[in-house]
C-alpha atoms as a PDB file:
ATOM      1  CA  UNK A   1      51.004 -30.531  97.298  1.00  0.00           C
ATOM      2  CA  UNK A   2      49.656 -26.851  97.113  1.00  0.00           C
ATOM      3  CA  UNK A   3      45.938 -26.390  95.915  1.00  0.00           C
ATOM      4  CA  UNK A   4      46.152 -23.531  93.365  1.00  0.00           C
ATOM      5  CA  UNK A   5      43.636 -20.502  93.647  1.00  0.00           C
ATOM      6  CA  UNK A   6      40.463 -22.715  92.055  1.00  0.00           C
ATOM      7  CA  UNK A   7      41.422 -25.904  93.560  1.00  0.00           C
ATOM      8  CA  UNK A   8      40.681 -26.848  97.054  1.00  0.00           C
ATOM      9  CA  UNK A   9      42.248 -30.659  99.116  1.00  0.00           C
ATOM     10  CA  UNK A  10      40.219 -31.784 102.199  1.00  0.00           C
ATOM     11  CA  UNK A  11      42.434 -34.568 103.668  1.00  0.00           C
ATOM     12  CA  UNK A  12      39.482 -37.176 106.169  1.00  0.00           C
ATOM     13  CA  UNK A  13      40.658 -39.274 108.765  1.00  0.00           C
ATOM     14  CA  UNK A  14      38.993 -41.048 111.226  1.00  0.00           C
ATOM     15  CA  UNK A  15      39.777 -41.291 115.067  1.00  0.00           C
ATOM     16  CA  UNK A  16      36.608 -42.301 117.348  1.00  0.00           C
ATOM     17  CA  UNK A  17      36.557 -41.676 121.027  1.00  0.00           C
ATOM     18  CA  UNK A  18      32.991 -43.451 121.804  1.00  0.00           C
ATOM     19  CA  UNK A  19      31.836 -43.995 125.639  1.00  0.00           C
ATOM     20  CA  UNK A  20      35.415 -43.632 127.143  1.00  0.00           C
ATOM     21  CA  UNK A  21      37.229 -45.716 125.132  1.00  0.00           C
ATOM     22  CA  UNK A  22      39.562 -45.030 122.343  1.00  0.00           C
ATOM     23  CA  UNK A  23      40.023 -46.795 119.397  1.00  0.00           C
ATOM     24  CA  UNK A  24      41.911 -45.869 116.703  1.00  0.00           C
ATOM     25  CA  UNK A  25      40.679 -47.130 113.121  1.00  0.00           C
ATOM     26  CA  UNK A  26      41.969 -47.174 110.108  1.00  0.00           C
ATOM     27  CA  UNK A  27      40.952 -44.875 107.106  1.00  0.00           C
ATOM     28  CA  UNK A  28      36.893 -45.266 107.125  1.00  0.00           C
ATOM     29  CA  UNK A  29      36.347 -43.122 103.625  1.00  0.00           C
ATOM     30  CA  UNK A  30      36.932 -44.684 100.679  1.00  0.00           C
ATOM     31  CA  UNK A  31      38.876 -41.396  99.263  1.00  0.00           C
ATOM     32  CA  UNK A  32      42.293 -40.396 100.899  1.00  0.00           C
ATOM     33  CA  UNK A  33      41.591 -36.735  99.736  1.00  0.00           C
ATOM     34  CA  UNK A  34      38.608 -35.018  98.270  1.00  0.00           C
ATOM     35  CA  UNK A  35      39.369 -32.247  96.082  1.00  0.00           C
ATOM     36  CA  UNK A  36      36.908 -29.552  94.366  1.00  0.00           C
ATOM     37  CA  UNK A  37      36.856 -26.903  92.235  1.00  0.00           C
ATOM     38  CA  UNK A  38      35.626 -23.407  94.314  1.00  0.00           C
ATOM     39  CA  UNK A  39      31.878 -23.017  94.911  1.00  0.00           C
ATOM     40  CA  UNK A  40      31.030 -27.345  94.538  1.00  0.00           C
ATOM     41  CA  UNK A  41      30.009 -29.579  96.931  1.00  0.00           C
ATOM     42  CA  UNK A  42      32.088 -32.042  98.901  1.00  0.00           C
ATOM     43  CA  UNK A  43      31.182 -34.621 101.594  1.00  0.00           C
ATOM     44  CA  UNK A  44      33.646 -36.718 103.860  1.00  0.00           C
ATOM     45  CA  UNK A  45      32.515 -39.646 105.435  1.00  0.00           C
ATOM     46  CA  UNK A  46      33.033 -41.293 108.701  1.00  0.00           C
ATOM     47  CA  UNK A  47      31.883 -45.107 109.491  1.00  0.00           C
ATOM     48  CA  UNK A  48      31.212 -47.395 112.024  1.00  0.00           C
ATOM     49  CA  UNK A  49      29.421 -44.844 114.219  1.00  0.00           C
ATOM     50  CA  UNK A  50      26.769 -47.155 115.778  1.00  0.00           C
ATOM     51  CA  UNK A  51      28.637 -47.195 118.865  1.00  0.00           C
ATOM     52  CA  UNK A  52      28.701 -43.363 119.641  1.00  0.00           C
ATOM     53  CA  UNK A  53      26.478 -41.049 120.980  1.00  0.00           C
ATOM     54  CA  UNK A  54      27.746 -38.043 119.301  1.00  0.00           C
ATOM     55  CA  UNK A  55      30.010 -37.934 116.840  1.00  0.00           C
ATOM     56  CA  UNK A  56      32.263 -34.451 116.968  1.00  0.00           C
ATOM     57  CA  UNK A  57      33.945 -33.111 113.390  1.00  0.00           C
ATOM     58  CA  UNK A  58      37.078 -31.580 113.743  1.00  0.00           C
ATOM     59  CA  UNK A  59      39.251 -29.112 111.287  1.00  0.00           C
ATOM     60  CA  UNK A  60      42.933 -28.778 111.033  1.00  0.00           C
ATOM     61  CA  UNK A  61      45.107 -26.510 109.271  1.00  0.00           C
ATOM     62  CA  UNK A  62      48.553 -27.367 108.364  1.00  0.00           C
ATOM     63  CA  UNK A  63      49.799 -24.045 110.945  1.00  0.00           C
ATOM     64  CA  UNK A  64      47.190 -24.289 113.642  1.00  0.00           C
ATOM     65  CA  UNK A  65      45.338 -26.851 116.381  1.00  0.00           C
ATOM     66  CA  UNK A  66      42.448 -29.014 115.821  1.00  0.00           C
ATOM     67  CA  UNK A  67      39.278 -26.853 115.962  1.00  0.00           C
ATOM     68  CA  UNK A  68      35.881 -28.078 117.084  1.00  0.00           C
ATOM     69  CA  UNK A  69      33.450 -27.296 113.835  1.00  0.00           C
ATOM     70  CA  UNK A  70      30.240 -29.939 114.414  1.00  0.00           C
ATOM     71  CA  UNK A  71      28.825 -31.900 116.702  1.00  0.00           C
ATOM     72  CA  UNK A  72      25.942 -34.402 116.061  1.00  0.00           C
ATOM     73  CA  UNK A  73      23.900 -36.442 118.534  1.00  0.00           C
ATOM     74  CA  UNK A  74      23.345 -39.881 117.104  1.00  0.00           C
ATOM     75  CA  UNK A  75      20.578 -40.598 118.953  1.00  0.00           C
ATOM     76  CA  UNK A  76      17.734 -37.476 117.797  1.00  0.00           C
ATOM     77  CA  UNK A  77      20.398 -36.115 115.265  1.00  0.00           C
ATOM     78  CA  UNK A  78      20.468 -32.666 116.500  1.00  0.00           C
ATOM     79  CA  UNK A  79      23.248 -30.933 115.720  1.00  0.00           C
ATOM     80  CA  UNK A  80      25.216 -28.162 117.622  1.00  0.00           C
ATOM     81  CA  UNK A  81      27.431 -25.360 116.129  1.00  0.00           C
ATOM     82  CA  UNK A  82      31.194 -24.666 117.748  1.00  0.00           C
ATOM     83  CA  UNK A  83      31.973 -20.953 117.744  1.00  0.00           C
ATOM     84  CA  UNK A  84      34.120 -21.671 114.651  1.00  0.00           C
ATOM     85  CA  UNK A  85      34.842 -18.978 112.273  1.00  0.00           C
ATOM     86  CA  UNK A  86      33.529 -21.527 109.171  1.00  0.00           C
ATOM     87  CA  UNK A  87      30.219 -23.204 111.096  1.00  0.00           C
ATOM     88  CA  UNK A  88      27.737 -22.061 108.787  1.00  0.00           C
ATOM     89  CA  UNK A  89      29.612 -23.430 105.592  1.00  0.00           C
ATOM     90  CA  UNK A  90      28.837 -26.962 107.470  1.00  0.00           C
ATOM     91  CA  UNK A  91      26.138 -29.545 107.523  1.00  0.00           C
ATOM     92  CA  UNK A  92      26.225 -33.098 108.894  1.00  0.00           C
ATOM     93  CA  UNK A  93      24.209 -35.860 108.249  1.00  0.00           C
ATOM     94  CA  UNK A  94      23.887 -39.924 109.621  1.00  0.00           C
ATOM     95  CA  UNK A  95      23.114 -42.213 106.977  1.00  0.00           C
ATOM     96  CA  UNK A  96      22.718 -45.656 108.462  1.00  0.00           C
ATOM     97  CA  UNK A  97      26.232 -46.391 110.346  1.00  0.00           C
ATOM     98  CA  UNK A  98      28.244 -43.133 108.596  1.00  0.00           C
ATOM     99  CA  UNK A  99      28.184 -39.564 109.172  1.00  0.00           C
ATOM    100  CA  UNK A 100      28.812 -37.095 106.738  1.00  0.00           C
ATOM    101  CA  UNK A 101      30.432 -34.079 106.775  1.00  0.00           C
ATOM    102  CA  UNK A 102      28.974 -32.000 104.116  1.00  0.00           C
ATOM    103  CA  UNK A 103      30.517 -28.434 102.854  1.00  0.00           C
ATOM    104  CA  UNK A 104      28.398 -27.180 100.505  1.00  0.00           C
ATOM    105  CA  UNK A 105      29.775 -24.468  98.753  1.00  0.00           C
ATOM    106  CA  UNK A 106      33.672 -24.848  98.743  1.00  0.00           C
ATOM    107  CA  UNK A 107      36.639 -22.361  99.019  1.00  0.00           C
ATOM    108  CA  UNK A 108      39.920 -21.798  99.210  1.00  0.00           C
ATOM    109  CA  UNK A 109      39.777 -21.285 103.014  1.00  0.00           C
ATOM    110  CA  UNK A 110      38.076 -24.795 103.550  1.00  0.00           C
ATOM    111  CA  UNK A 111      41.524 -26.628 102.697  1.00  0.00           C
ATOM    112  CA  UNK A 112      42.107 -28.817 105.754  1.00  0.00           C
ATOM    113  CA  UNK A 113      41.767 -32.080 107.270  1.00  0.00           C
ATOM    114  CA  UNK A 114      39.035 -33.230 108.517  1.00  0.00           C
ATOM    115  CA  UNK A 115      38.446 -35.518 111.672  1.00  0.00           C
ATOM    116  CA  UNK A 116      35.536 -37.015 113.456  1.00  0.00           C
ATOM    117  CA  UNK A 117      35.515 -38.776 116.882  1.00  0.00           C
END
């Protein structure tokens, strides 16, 4: 599936990696893809995040690795900024046991996947 020009596909998953151990869960969001028009709003959510300290966002491209893009500590939610190219198109936010990943003007070069851990 190719997103045309106005059209964008954000693909979530979830993988946690929470005080050592890993543990990989199944789909958390209730959307396999979230798709928006150019310039709205999208949010991806991860659950079950009582457990971690921080919980780390992740983007990947189709042609490239997984790139660090938001960190947020659970505890005093303070967030922290990767040197990614996109950081500043990103917000994150913990409502009761799920972070979200919020993007809040989309655009063509914001079609990835999305991870948290």
């Amino acid at each position: 599936l190719q997103p045309d020009a106005t059209m964008l596909l954000f693909t979530p998953a979830a993988l946690f990696l929470c005080s050592g151990l890993v543990v990989v869960e199944t789909l958390l969001t209730q959307e396999i893809s979230v798709t928006r028009r150019a310039g709205q709003r999208a949010s991806i959510s991860c659950g079950g995040i009582d457990s971690c300290y921080t919980v780390i966002w992740y983007q990947k491209r189709n042609t490239s690795t997984f790139e660090r893009l938001l960190a947020i500590d659970t505890s005093d939610r303070r967030t922290y900024r990767y040197s990614h190219p996109q950081k500043n198109d990103f917000s994150v936010e913990i409502q009761q046991n799920t972070c979200n990943l919020i993007l809040r003007s989309s655009d063509v070069s914001h079609t990835a996947s999305y991870y948290c851990s």
